[in-house]
C-alpha atoms as a PDB file:
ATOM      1  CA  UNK A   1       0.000   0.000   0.000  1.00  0.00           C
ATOM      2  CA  UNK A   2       2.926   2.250   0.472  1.00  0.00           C
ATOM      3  CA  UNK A   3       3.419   2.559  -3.960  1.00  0.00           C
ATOM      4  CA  UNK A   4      -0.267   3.501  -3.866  1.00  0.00           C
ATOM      5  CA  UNK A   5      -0.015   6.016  -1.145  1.00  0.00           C
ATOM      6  CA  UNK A   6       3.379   7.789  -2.946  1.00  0.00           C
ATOM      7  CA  UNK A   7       1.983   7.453  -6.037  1.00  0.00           C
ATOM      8  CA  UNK A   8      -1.487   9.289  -4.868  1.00  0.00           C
ATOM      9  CA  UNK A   9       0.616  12.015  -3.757  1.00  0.00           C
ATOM     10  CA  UNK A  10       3.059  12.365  -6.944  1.00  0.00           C
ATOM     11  CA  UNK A  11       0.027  12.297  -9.087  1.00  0.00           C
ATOM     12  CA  UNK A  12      -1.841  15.069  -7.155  1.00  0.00           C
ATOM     13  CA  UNK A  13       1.035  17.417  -6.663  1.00  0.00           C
ATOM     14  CA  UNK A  14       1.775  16.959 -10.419  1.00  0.00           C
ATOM     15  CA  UNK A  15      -1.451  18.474 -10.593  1.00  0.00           C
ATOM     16  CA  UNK A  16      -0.452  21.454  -8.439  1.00  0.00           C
ATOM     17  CA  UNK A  17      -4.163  20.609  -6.501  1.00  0.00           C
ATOM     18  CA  UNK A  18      -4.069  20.522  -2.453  1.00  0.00           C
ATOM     19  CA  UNK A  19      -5.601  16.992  -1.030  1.00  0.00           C
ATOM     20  CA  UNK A  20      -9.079  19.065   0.145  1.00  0.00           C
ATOM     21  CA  UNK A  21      -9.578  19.420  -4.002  1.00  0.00           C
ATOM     22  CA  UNK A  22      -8.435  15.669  -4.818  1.00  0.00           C
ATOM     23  CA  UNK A  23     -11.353  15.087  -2.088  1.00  0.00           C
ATOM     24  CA  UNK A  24     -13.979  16.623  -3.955  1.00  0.00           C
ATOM     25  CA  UNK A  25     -12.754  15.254  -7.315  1.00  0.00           C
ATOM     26  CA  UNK A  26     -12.522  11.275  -5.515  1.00  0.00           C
ATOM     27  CA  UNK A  27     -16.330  11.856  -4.016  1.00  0.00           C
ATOM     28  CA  UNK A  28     -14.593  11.004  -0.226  1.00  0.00           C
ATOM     29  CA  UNK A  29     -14.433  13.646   2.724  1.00  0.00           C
ATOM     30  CA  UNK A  30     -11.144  15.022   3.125  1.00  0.00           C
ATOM     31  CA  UNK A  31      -9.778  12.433   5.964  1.00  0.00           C
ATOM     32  CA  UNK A  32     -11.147  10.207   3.594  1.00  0.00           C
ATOM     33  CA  UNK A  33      -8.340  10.940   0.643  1.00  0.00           C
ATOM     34  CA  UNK A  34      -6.069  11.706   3.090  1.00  0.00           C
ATOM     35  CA  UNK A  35      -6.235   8.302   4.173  1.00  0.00           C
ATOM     36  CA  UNK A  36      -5.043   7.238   0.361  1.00  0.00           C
ATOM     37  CA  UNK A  37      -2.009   9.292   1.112  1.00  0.00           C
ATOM     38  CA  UNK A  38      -1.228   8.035   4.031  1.00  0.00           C
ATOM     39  CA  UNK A  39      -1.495   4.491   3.672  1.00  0.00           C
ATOM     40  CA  UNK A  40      -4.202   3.612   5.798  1.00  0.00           C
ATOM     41  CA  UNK A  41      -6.540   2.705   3.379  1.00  0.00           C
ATOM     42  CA  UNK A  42      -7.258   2.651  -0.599  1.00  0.00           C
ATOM     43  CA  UNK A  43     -10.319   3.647  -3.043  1.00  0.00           C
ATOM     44  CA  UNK A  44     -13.226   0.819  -3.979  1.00  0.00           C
ATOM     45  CA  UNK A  45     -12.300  -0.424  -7.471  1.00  0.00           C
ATOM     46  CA  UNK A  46     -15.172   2.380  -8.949  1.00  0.00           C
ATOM     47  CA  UNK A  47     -12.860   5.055  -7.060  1.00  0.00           C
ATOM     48  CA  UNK A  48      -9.678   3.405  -8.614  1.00  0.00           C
ATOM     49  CA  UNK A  49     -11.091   3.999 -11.637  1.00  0.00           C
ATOM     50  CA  UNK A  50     -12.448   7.289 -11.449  1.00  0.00           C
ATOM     51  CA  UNK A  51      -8.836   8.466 -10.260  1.00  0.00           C
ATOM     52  CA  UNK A  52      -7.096   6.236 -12.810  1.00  0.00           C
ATOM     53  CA  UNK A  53      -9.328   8.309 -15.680  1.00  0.00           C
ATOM     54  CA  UNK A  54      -8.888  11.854 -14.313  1.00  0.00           C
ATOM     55  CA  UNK A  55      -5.259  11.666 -13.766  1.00  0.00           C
ATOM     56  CA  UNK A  56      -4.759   9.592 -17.510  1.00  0.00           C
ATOM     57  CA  UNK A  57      -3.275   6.472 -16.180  1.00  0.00           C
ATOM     58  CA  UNK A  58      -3.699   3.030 -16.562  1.00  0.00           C
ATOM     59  CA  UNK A  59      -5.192   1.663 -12.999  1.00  0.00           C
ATOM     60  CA  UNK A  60      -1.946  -0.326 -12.529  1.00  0.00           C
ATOM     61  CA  UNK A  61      -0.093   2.326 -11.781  1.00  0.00           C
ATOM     62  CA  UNK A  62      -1.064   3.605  -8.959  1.00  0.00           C
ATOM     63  CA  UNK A  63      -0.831   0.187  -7.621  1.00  0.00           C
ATOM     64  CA  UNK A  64       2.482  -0.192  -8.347  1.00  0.00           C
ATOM     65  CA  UNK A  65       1.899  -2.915 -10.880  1.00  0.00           C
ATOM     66  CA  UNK A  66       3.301  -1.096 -13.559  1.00  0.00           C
ATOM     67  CA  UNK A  67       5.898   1.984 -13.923  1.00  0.00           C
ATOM     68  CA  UNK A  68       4.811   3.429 -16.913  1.00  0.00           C
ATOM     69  CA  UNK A  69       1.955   6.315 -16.410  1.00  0.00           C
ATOM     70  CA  UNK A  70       0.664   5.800 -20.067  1.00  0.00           C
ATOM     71  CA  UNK A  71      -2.870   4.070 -20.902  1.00  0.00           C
ATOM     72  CA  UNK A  72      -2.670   1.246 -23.031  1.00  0.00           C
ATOM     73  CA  UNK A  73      -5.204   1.700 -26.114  1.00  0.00           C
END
C-alpha cells in the first residue's frame, strides 16, 4: 500500500491541486483521501477507476503494478 499512497501524492502534486480538491474530485471527505495518502486505506475499485481516468493512467499504476503512467489503447 505504500506505492499507492506515494503514487497518490506524486500524481496530485503533479497536478499542483491541495488533497481538500483531490477530495472533492474522488467523491470522499477530506480524511477520507487523506487516508489514500497516508497508507491507511485505498479507493473501492469504482474510485480506482475514477482516479485512474482523471489523472490519464492506466489503474496499474497507482498500484504499483506497472511503472509506466501511459494508458494502453
Amino acid at each position: 500500500m505504500r506505492i499507492f499512497s506515494e503514487r497518490m501524492k506524486e500524481l496530485r502534486k503533479d497536478r499542483g491541486l491541495k488533497q481538500r480538491e483531490m477530495a472533492e474530485i474522488c467523491g470522499v471527505k477530506p480524511c477520507g483521501y487523506q487516508g489514500y495518502e497516508y497508507g491507511r486505506h485505498c479507493p473501492e475499485i469504482p474510485g480506482l477507476i475514477q482516479i485512474a481516468k482523471f489523472f490519464d493512467v492506466s489503474t496499474d499504476y497507482p498500484l504499483g503494478l506497472t511503472d509506466k503512467r501511459e494508458v494502453n489503447r
